[in-house]
N, C-alpha and C. Protein backbone atom coordinates (compact mmCIF):
# COMPACT_ATOMS: atom_id res chain seq x y z
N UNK A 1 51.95 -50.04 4.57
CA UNK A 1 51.10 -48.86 4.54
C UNK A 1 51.78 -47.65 5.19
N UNK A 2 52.45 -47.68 6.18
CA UNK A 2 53.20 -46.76 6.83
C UNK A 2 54.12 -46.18 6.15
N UNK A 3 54.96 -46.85 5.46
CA UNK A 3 56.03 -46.42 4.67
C UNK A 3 55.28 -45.43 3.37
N UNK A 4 54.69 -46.34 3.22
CA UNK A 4 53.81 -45.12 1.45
C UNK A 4 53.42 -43.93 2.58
N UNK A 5 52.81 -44.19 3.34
CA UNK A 5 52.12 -42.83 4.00
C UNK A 5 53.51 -41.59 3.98
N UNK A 6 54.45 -42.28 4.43
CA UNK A 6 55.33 -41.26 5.01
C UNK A 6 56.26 -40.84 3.49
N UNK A 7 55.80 -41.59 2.95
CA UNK A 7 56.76 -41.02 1.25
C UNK A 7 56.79 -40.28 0.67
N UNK A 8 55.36 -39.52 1.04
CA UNK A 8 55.21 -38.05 0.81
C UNK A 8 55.16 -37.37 1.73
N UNK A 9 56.08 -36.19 1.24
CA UNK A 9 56.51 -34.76 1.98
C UNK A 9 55.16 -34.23 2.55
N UNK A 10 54.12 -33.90 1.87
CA UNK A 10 52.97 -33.36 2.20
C UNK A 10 52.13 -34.09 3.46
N UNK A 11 52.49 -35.12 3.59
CA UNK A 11 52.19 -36.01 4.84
C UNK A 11 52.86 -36.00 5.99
N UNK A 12 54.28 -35.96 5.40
CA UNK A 12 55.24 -35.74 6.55
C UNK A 12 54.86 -34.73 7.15
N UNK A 13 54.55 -33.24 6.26
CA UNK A 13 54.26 -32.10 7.08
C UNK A 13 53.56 -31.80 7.85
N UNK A 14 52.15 -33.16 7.18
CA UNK A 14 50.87 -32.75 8.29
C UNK A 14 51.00 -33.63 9.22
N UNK A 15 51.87 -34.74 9.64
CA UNK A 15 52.16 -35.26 10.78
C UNK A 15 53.33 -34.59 11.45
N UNK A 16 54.29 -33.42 11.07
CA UNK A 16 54.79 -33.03 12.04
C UNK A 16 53.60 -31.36 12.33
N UNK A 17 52.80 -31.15 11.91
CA UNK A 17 52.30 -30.40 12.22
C UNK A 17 51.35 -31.17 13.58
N UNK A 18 50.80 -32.31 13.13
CA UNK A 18 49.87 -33.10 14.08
C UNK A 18 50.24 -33.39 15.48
N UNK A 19 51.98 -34.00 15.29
CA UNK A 19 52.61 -33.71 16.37
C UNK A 19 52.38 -32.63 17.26
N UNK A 20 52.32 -31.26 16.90
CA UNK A 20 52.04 -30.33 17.88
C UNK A 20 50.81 -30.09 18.61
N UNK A 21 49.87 -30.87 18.17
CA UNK A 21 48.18 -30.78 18.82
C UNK A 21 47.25 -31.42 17.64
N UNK A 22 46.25 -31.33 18.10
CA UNK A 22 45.10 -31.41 17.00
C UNK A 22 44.94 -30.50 16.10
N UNK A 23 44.55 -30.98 14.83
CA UNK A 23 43.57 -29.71 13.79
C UNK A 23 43.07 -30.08 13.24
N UNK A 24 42.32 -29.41 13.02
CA UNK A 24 41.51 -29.24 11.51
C UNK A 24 41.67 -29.86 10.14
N UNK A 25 40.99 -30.46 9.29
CA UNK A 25 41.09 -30.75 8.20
C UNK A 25 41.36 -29.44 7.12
N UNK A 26 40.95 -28.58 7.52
CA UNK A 26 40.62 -27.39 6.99
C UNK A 26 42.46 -26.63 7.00
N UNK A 27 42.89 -26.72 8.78
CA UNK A 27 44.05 -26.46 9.39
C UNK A 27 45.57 -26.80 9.05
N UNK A 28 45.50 -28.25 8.19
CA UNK A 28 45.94 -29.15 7.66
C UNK A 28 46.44 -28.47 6.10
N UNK A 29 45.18 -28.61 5.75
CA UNK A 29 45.49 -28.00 4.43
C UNK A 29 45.82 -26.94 4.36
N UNK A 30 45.92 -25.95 5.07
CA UNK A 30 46.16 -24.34 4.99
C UNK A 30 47.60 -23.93 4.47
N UNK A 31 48.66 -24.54 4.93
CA UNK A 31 49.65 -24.28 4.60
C UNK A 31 50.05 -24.69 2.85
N UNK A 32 49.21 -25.34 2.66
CA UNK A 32 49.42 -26.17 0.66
C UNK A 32 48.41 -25.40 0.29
N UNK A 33 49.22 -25.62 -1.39
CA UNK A 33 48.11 -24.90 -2.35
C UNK A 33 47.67 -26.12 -2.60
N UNK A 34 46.42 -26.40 -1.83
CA UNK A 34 45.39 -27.44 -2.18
C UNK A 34 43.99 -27.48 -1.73
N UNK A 35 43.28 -28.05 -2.02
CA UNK A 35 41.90 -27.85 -1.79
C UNK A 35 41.60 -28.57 -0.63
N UNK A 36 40.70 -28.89 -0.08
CA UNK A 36 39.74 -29.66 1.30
C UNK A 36 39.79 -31.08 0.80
N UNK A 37 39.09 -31.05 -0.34
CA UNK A 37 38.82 -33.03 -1.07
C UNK A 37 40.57 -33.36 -1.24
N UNK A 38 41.39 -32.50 -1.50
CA UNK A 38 42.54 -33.19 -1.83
C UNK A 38 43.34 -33.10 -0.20
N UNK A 39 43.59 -32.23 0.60
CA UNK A 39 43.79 -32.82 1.93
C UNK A 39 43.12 -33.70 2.51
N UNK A 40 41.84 -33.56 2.11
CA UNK A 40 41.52 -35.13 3.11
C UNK A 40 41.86 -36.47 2.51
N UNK A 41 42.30 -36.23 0.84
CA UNK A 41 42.70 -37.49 0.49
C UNK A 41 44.01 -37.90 1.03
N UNK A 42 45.49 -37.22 1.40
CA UNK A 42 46.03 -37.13 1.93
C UNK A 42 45.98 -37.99 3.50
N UNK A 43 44.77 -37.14 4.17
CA UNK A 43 44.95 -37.31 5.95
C UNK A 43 44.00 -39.41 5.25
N UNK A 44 43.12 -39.13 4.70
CA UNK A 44 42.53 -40.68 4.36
C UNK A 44 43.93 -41.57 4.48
N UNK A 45 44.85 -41.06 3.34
CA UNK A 45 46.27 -42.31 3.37
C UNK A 45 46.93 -42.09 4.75
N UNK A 46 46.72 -40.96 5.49
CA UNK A 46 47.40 -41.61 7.11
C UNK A 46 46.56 -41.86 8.08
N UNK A 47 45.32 -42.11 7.61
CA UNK A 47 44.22 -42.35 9.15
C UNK A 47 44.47 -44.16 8.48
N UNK A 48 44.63 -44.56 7.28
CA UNK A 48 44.46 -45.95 6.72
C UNK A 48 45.88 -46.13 7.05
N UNK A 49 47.12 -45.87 7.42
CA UNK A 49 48.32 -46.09 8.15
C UNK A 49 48.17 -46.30 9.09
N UNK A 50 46.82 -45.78 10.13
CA UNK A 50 46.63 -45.93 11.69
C UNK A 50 47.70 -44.95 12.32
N UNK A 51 47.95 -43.51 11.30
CA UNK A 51 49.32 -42.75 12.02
C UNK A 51 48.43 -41.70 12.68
N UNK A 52 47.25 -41.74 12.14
CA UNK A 52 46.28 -40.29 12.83
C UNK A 52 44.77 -41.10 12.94
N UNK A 53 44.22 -40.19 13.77
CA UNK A 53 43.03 -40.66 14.29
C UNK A 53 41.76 -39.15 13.83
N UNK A 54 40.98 -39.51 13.33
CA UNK A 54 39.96 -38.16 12.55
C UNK A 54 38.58 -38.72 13.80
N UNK A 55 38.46 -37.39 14.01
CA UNK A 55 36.78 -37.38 14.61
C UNK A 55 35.97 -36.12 14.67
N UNK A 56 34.58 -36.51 14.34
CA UNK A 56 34.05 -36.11 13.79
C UNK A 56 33.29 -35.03 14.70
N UNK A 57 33.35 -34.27 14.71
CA UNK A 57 32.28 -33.11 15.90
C UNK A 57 31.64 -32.03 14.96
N UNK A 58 30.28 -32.62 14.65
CA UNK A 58 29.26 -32.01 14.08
C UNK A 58 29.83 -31.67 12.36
N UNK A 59 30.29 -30.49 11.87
CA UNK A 59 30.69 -30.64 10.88
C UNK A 59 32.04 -30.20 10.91
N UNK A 60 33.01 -29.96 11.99
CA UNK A 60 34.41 -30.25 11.79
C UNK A 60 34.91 -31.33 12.16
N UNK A 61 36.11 -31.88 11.07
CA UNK A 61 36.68 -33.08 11.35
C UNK A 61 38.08 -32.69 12.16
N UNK A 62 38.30 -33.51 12.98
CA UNK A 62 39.68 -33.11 13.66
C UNK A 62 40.32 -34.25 13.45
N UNK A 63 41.63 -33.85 13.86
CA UNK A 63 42.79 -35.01 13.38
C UNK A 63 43.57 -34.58 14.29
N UNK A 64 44.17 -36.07 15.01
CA UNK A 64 45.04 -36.08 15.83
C UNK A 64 46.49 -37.52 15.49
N UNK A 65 47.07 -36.79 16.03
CA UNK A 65 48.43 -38.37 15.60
C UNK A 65 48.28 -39.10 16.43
N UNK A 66 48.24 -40.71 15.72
CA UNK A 66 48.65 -41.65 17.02
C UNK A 66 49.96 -42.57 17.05
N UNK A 67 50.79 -42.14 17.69
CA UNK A 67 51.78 -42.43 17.40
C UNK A 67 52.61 -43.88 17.54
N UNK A 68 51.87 -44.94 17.88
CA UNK A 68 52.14 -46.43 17.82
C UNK A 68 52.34 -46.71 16.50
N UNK A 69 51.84 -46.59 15.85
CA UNK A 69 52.55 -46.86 14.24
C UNK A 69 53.97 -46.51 13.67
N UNK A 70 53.96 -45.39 14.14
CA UNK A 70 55.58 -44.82 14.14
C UNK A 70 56.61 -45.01 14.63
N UNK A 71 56.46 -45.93 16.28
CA UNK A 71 57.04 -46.26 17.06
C UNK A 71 57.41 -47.67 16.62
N UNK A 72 56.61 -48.46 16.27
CA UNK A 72 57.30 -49.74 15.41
C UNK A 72 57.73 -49.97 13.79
N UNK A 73 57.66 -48.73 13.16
CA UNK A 73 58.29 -48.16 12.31
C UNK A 73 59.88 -47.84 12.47
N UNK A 74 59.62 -47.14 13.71
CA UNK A 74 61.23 -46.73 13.82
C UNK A 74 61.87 -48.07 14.69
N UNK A 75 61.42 -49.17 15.36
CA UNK A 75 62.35 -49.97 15.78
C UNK A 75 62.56 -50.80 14.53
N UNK A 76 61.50 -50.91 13.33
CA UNK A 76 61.85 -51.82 12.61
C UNK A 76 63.58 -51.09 11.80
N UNK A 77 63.28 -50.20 11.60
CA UNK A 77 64.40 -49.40 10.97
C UNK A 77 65.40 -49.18 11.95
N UNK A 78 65.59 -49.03 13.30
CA UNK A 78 66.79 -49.08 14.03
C UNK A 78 67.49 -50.74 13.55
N UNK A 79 66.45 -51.64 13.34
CA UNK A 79 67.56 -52.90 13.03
C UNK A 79 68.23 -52.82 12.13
N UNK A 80 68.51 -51.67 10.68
CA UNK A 80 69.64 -51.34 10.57
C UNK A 80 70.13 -50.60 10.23
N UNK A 81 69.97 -49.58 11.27
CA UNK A 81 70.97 -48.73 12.56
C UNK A 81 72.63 -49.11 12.54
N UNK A 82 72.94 -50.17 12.73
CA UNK A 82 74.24 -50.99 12.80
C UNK A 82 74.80 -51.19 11.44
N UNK A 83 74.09 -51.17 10.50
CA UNK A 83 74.50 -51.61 9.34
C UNK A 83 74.84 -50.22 8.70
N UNK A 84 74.23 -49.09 8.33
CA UNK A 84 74.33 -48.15 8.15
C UNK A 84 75.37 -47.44 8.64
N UNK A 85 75.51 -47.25 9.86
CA UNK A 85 76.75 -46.79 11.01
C UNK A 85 77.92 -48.02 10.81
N UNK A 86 78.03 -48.45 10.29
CA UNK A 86 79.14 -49.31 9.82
C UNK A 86 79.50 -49.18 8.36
N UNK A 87 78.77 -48.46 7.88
CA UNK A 87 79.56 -48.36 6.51
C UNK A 87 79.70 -46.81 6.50
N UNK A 88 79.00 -45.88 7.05
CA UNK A 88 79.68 -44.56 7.03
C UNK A 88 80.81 -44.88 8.17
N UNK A 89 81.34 -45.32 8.92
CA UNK A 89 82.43 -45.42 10.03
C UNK A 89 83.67 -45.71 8.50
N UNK A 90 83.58 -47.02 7.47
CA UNK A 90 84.28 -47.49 6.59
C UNK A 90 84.50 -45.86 5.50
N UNK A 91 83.22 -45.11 5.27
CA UNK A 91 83.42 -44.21 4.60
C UNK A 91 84.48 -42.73 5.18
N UNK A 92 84.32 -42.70 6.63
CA UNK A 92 85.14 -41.95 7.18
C UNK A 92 86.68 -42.02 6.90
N UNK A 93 86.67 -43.33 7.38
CA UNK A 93 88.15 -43.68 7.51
C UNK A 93 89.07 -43.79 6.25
N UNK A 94 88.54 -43.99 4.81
CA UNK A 94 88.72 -43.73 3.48
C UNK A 94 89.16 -42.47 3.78
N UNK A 95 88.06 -41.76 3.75
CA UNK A 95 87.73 -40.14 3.52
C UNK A 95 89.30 -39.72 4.34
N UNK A 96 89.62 -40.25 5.52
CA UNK A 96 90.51 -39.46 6.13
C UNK A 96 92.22 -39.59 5.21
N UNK A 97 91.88 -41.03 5.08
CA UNK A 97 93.41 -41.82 4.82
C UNK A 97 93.82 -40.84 3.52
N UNK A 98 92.37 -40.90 2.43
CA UNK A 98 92.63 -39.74 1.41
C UNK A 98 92.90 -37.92 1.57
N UNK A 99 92.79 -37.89 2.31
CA UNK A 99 93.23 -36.19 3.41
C UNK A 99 94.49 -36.33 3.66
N UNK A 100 95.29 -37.91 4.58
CA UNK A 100 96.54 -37.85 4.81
C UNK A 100 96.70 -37.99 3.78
N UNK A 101 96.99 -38.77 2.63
CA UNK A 101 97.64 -39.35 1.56
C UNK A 101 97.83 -37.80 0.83
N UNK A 102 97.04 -37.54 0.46
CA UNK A 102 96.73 -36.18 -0.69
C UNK A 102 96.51 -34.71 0.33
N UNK A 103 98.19 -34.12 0.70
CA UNK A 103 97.11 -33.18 1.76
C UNK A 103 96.40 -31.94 0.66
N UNK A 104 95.71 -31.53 0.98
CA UNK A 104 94.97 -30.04 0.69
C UNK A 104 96.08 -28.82 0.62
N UNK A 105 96.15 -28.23 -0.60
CA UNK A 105 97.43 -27.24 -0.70
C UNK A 105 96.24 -26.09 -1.31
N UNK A 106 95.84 -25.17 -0.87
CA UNK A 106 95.36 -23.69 -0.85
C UNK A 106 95.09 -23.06 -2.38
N UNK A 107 94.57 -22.56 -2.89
CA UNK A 107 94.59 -22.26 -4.48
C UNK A 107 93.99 -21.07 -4.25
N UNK A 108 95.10 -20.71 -5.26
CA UNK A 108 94.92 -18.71 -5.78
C UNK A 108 93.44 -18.41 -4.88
N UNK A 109 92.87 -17.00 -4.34
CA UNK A 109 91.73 -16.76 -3.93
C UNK A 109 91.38 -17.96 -2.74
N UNK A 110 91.96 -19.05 -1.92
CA UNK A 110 91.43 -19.80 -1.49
C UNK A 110 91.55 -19.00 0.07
């Protein structure tokens, strides 16, 4: 569930917006060309992630991040951290050997 949540950009935005404090459902949507029913369908797929928390005060809804979901999100994905950083380290060292091998010679306008 976490992963779909975060797959869209439009989510990402309203959780790094959420990051900075609480808002509005209303607050949320402001920055998209979108309506109220379609941001809250949105904040629905990250309150059902457990990445934000909505409450209700009279007739504004507020939304806040909670960020334990994200936090074992990212250790699951640091496990590979190592794997990743080991094959760009392999891609460097290509990259270089092809720099010594072939040097770079300047062209007309360069």
């Amino acid at each position: 569930m976490i992963f779909h949540a975060l797959g869209d950009e439009t989510r990402r935005l309203m959780l790094a917006e959420l990051a900075q404090g609480e808002r509005t459902v209303g607050e949320l949507a402001e920055p998209f060309t979108m309506s109220l029913a379609a941001a809250s369908k949105h904040i629905k797929v990250l309150e059902t992630a457990g990445l934000i928390r909505r409450e209700v005060r009279g007739r504004t809804h507020l939304c806040r991040l909670d960020p334990g979901p994200l936090s074992g999100a990212h250790q699951w994905l640091s496990a590979y951290e190592h794997f990743w950083t080991g094959r760009l380290d392999v891609l460097e060292r290509l990259l270089r050997a092809e720099d010594a091998a072939f040097p770079h010679t300047p062209q007309d306008g360069e």
